[in-house]
N, C-alpha and C. Protein backbone atom coordinates (compact mmCIF):
# COMPACT_ATOMS: atom_id res chain seq x y z
N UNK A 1 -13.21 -5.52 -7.58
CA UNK A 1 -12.38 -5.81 -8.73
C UNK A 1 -11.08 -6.43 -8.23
N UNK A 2 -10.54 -7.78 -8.95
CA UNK A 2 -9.01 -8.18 -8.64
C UNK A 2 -8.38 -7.59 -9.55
N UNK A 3 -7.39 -7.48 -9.05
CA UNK A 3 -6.71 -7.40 -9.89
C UNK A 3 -5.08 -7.78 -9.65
N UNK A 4 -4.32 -9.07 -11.00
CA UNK A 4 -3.31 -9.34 -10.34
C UNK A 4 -2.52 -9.14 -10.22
N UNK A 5 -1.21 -9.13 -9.55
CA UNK A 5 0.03 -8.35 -10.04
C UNK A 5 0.62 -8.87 -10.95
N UNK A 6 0.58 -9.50 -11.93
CA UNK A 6 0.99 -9.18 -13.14
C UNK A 6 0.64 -8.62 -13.70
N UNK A 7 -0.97 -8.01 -13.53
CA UNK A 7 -2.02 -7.03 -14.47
C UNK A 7 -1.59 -6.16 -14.41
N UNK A 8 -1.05 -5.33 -13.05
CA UNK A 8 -1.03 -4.54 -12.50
C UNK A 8 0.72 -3.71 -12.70
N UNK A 9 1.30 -4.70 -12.63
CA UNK A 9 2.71 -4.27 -13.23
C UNK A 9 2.98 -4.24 -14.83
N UNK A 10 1.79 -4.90 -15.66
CA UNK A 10 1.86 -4.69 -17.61
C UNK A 10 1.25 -3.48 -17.24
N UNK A 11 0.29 -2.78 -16.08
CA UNK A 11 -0.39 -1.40 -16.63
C UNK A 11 0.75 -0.27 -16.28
N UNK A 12 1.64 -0.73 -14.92
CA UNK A 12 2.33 0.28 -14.41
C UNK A 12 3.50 0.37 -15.88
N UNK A 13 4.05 -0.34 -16.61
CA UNK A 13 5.11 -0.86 -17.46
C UNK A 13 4.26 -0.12 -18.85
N UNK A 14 3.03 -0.24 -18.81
CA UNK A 14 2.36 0.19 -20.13
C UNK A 14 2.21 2.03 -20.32
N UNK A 15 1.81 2.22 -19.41
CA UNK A 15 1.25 3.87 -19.07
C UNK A 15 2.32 4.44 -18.00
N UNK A 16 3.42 4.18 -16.97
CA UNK A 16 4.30 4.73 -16.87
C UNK A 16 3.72 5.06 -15.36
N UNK A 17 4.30 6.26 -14.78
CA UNK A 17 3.49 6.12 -13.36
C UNK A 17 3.20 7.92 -13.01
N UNK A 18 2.39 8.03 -12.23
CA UNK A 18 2.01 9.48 -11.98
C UNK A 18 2.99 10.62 -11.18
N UNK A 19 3.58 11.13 -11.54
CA UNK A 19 4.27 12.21 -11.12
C UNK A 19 3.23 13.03 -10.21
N UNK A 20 4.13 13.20 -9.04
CA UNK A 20 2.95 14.04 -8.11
C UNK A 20 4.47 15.06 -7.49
N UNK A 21 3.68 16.30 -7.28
CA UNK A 21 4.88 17.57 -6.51
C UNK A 21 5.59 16.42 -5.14
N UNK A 22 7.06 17.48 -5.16
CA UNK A 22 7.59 16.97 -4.29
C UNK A 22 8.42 15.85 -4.27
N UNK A 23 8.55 15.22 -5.02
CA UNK A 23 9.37 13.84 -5.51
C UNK A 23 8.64 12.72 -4.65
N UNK A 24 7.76 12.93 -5.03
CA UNK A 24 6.77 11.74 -4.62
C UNK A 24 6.07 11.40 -5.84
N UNK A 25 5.77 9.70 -6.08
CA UNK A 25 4.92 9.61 -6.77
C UNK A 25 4.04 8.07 -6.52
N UNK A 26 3.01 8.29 -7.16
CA UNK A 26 1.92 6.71 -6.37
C UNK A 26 2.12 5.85 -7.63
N UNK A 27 1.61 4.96 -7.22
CA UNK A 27 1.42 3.53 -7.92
C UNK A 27 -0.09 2.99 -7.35
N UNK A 28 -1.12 3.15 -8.08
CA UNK A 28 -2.46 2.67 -7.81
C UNK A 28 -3.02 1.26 -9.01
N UNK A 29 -3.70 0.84 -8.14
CA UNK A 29 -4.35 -0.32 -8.86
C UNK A 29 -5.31 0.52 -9.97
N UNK A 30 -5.47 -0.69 -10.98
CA UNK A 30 -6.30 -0.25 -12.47
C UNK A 30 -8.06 0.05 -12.12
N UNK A 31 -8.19 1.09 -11.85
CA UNK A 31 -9.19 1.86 -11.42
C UNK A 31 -10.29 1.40 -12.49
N UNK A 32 -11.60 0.71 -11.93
CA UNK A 32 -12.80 1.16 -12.34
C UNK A 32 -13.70 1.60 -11.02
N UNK A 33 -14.54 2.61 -11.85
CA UNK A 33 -15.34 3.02 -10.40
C UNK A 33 -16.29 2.04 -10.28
N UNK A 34 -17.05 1.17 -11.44
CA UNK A 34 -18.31 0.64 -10.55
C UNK A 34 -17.78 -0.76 -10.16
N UNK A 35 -16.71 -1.55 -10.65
CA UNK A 35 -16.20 -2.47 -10.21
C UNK A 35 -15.79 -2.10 -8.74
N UNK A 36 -14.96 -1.49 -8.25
CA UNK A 36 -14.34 -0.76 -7.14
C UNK A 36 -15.78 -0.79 -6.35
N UNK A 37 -16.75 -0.13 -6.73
CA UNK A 37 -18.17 0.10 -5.84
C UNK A 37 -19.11 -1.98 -5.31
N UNK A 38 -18.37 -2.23 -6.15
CA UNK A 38 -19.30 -3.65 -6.11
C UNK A 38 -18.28 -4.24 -5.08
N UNK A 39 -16.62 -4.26 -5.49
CA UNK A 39 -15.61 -4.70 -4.73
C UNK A 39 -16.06 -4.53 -3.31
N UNK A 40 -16.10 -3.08 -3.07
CA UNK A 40 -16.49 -2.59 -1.27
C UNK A 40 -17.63 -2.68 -0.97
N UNK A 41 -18.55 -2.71 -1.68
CA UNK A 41 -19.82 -3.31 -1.32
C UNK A 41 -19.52 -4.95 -0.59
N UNK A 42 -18.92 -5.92 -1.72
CA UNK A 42 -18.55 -6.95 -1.00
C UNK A 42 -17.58 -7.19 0.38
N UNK A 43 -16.36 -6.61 0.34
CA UNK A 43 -16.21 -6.30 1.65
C UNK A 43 -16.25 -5.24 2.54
N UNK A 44 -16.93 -4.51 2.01
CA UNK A 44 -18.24 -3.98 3.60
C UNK A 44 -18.54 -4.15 4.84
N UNK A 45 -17.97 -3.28 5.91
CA UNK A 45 -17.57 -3.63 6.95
C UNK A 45 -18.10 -5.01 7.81
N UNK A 46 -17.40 -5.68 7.38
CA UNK A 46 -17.19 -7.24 7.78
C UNK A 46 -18.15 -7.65 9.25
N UNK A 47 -18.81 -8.06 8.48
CA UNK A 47 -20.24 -8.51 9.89
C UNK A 47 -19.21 -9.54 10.92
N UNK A 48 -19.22 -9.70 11.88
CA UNK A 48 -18.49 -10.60 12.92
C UNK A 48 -18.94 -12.24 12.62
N UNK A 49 -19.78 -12.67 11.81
CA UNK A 49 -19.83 -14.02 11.20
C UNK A 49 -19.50 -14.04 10.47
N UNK A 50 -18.65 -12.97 9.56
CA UNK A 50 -18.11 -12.94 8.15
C UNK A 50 -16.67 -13.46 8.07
N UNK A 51 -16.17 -14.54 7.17
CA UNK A 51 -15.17 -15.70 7.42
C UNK A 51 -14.34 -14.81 6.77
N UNK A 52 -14.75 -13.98 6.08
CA UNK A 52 -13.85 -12.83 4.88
C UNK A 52 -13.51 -12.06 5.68
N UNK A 53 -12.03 -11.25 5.64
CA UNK A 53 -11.51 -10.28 6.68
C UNK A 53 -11.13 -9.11 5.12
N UNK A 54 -10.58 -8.41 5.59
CA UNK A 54 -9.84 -7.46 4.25
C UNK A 54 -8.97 -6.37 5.08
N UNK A 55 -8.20 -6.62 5.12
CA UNK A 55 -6.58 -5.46 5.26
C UNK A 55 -6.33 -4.86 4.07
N UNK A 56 -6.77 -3.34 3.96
CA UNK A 56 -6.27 -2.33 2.78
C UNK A 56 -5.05 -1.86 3.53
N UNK A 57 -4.18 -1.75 2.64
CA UNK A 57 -2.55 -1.55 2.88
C UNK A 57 -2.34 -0.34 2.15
N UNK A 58 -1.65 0.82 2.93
CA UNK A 58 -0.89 1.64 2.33
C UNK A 58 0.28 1.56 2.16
N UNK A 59 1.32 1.51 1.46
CA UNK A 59 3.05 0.98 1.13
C UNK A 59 3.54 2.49 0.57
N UNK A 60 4.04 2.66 1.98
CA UNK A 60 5.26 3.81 1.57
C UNK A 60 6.58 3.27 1.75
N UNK A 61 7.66 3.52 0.36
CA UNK A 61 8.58 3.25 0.68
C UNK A 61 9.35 4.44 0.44
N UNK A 62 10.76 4.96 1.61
CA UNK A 62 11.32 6.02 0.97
C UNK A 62 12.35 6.21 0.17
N UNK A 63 13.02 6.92 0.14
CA UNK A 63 14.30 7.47 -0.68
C UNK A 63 14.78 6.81 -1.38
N UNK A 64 15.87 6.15 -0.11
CA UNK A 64 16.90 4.99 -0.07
C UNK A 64 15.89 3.86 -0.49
N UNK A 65 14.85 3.47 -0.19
CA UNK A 65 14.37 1.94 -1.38
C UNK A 65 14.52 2.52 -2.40
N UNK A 66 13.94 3.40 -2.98
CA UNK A 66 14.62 3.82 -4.25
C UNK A 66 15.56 4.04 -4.78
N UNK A 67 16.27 4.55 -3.94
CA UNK A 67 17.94 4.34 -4.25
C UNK A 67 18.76 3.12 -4.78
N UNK A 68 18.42 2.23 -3.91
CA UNK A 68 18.82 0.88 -4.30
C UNK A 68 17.97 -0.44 -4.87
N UNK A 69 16.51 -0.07 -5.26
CA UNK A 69 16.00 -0.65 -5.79
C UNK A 69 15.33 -0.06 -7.36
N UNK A 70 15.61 1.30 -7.33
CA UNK A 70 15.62 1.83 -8.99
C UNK A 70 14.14 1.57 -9.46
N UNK A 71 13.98 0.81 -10.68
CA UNK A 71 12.61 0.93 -11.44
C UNK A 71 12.31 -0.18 -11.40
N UNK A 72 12.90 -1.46 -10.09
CA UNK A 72 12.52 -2.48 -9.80
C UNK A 72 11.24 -2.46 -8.33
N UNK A 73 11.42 -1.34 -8.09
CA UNK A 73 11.06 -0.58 -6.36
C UNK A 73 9.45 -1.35 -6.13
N UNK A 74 8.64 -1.24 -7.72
CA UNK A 74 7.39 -1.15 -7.51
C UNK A 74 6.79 -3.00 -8.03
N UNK A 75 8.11 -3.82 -8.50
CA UNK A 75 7.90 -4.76 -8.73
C UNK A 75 8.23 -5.94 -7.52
N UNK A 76 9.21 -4.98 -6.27
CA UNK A 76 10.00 -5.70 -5.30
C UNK A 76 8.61 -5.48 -4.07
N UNK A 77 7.71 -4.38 -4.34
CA UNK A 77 6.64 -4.15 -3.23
C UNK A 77 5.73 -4.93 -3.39
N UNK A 78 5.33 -5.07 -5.10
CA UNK A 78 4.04 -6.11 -5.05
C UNK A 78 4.48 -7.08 -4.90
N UNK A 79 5.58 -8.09 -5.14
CA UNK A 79 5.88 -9.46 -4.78
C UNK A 79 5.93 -9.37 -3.39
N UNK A 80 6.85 -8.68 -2.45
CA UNK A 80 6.71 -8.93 -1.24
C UNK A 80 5.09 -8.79 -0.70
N UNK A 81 4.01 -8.08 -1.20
CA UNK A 81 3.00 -8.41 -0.58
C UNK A 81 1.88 -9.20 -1.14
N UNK A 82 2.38 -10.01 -2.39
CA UNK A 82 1.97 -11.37 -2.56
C UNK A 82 1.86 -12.32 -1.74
N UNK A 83 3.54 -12.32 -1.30
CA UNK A 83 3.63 -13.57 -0.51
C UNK A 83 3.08 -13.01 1.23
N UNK A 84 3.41 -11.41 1.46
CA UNK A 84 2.40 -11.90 2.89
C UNK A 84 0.96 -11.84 2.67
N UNK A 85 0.15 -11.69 1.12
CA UNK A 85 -1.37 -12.18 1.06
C UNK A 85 -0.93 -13.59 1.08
N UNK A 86 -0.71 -14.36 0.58
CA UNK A 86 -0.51 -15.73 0.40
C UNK A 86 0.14 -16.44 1.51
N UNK A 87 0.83 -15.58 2.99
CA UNK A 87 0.59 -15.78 3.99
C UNK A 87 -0.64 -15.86 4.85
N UNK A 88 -0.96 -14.98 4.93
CA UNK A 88 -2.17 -14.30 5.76
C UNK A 88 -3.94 -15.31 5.36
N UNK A 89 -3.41 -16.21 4.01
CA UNK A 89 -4.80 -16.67 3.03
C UNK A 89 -4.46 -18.27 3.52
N UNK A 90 -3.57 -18.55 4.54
CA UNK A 90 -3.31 -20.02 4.66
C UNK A 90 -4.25 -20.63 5.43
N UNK A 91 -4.91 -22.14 5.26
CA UNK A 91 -5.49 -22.43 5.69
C UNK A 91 -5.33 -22.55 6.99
N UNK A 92 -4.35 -22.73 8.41
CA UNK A 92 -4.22 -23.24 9.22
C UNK A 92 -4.61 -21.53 9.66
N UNK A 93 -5.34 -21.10 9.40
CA UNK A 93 -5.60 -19.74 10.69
C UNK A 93 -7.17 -19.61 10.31
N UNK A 94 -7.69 -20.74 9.45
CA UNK A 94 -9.24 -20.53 9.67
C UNK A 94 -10.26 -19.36 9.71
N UNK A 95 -9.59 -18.72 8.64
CA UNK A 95 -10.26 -17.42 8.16
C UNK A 95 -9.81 -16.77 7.26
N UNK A 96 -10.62 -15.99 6.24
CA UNK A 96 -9.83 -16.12 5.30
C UNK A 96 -9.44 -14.40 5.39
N UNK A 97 -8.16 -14.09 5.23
CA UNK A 97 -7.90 -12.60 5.65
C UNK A 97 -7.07 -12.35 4.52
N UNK A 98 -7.73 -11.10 3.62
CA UNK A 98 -7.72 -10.71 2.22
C UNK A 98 -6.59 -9.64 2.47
N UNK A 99 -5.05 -9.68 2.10
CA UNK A 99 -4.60 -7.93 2.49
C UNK A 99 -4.32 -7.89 0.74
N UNK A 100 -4.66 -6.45 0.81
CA UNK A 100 -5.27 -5.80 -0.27
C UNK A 100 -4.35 -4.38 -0.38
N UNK A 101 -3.22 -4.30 -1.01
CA UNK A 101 -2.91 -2.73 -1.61
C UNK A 101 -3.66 -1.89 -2.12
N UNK A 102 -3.39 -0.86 -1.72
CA UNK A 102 -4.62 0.01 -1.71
C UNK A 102 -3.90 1.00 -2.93
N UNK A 103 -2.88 1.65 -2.43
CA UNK A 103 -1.88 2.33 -2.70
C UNK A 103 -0.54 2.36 -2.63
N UNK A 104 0.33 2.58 -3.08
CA UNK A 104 1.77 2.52 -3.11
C UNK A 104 2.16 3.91 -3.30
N UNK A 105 2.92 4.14 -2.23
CA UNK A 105 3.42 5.77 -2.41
C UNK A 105 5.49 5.70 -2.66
N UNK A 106 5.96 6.35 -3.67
CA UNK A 106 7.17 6.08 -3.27
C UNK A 106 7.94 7.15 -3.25
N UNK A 107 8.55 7.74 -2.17
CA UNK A 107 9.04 9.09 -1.71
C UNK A 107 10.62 8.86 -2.93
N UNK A 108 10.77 9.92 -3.54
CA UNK A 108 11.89 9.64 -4.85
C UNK A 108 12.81 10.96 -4.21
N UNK A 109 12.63 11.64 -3.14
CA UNK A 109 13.78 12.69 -2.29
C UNK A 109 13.53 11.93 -0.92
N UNK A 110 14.96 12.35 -0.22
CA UNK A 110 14.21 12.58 1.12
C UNK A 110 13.83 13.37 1.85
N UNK A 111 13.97 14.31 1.05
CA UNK A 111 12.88 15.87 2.09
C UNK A 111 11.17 14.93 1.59
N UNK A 112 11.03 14.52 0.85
CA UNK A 112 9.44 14.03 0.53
C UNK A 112 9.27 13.09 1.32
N UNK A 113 7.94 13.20 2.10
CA UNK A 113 7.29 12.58 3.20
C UNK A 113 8.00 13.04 4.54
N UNK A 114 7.99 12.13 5.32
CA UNK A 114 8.14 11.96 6.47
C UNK A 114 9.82 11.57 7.02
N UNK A 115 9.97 12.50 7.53
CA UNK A 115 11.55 11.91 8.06
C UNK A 115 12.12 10.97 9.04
N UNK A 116 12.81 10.38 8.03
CA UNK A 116 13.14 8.60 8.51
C UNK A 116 14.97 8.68 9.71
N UNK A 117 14.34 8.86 10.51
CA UNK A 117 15.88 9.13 11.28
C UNK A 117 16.38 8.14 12.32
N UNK A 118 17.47 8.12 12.59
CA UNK A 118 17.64 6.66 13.67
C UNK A 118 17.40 6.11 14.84
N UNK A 119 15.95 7.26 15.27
CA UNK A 119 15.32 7.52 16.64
C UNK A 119 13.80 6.25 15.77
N UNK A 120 13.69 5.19 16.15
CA UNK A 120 12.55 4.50 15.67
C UNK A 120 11.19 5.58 16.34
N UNK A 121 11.30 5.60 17.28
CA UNK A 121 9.52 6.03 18.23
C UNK A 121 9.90 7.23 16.95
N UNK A 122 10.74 8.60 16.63
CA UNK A 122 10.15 9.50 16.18
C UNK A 122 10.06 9.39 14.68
N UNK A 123 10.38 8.81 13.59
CA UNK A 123 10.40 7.81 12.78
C UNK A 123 8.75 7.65 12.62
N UNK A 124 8.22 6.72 14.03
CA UNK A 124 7.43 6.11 13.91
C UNK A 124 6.02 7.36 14.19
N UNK A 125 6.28 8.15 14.38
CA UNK A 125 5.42 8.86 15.70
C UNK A 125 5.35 10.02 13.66
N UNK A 126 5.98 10.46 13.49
CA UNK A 126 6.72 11.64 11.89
C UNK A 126 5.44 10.58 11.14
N UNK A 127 5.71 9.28 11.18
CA UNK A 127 4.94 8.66 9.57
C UNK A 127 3.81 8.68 9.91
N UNK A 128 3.09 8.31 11.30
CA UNK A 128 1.76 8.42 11.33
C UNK A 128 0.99 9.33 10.70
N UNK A 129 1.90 10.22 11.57
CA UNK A 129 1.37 11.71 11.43
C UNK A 129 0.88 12.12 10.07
N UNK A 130 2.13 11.86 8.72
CA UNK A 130 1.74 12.11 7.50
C UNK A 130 1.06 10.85 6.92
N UNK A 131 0.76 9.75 7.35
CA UNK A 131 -0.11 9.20 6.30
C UNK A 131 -1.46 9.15 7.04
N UNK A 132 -1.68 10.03 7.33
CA UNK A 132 -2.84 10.14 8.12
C UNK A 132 -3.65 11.33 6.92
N UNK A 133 -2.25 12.17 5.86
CA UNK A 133 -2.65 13.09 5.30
C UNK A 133 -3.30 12.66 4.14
N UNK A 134 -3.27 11.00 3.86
CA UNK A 134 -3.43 10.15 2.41
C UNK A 134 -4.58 8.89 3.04
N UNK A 135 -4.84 9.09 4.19
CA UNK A 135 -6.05 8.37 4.13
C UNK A 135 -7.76 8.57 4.96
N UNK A 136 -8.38 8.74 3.60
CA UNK A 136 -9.67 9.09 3.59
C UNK A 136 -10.59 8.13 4.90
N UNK A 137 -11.04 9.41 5.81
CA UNK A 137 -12.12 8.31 7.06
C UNK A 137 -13.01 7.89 6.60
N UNK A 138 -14.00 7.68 5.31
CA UNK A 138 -14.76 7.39 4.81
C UNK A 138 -14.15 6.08 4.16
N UNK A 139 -14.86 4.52 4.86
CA UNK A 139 -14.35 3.19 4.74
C UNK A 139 -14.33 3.07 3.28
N UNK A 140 -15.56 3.76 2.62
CA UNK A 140 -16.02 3.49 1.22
C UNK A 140 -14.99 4.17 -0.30
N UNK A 141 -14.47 5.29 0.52
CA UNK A 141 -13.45 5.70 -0.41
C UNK A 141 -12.15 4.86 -0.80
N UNK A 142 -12.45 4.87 -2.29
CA UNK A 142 -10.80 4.35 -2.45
C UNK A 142 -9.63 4.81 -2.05
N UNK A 143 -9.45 6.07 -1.33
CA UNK A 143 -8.40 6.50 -0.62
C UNK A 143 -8.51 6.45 0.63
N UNK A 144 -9.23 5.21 0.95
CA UNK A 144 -9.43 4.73 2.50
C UNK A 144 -8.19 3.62 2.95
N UNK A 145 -7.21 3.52 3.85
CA UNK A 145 -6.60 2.19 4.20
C UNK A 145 -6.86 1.97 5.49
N UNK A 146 -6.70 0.61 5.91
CA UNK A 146 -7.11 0.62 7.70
C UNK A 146 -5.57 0.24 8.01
N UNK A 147 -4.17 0.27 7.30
CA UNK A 147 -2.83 0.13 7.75
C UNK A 147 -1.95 0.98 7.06
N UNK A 148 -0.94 1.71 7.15
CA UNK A 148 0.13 2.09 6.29
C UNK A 148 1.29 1.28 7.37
N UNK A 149 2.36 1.03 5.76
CA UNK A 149 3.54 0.68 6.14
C UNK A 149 4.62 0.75 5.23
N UNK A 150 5.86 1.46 6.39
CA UNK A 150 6.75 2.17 6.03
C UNK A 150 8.06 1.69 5.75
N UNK A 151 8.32 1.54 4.20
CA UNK A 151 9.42 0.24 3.98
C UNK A 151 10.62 1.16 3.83
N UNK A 152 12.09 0.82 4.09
CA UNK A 152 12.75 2.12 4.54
C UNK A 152 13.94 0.84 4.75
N UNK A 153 15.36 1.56 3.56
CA UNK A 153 16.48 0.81 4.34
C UNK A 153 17.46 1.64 4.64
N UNK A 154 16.85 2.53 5.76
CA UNK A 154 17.73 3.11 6.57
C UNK A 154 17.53 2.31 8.20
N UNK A 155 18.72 2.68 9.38
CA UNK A 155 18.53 2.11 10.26
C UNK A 155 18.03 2.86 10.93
N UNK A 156 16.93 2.42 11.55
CA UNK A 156 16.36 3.68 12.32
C UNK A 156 16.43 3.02 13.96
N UNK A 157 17.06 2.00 14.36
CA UNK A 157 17.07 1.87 15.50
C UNK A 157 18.73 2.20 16.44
């Protein structure tokens, strides 16, 4: 199933977004299951002659993006990863490599998630660790990603 981000931001704008414990809450694409089943059927772990690639993306952003990006947070994530699909889809790299949001998580405290501090390695070493707790080893599950990434405007170096 596509789905575009404009679809996707009239559903988040229409129905509002899921409150989850902890001051965390997700932002997921417009769920059908058998569309979703046909979707991963099609990209299905990518045979090595297969010109189709697919990057499922997890997007955590914490606190502070929220802080300063408010109830724009979830409209500033899908445009920025428009344009790196619409990077990544250019012809001069001769393959066509699909990145695909999977999920959007957005930490609304900062005790929620993972602690973002100005040591990058432990930063980096803290987020693994927890989004390891949000993604399913089973390729076929929709709570499967093969990347998370951690958008954050604190300095952590």
């Amino acid at each position: 199933m596509s789905v575009s981000c404009f679809q996707l931001i009239a559903f988040l704008f229409q129905y509002g977004l899921l409150a989850l414990p902890d001051g965390v809450y997700t932002v997921e694409p417009i769920y059908d299951p058998q569309a979703e089943d046909k979707e991963r059927q099609t990209r299905s772990r990518r045979s090595a002659n297969s010109w189709d690639h697919y990057v499922e993306v997890l997007v955590v952003a914490d606190s502070k993006m929220h802080e300063y990006h408010g109830y724009n947070l979830e409209s500033y994530i899908l445009t920025l990863f428009s344009t790196v699909a619409s990077i990544y889809r250019h012809q001069s790299l001769r393959a066509s490599i699909n990145v695909v949001v999977v999920k959007i998580i957005i930490l609304k405290h900062e005790n929620a998630g993972p602690h973002v501090t100005s040591n990058a390695q432990d930063t980096l070493q803290q987020f693994c660790r927890w989004q390891q707790l949000y993604n399913d080893r089973d390729e076929d599950s929709p709570n499967h990603h093969d990347v998370a990434i951690l958008l954050t405007r604190g300095d952590i170096c």
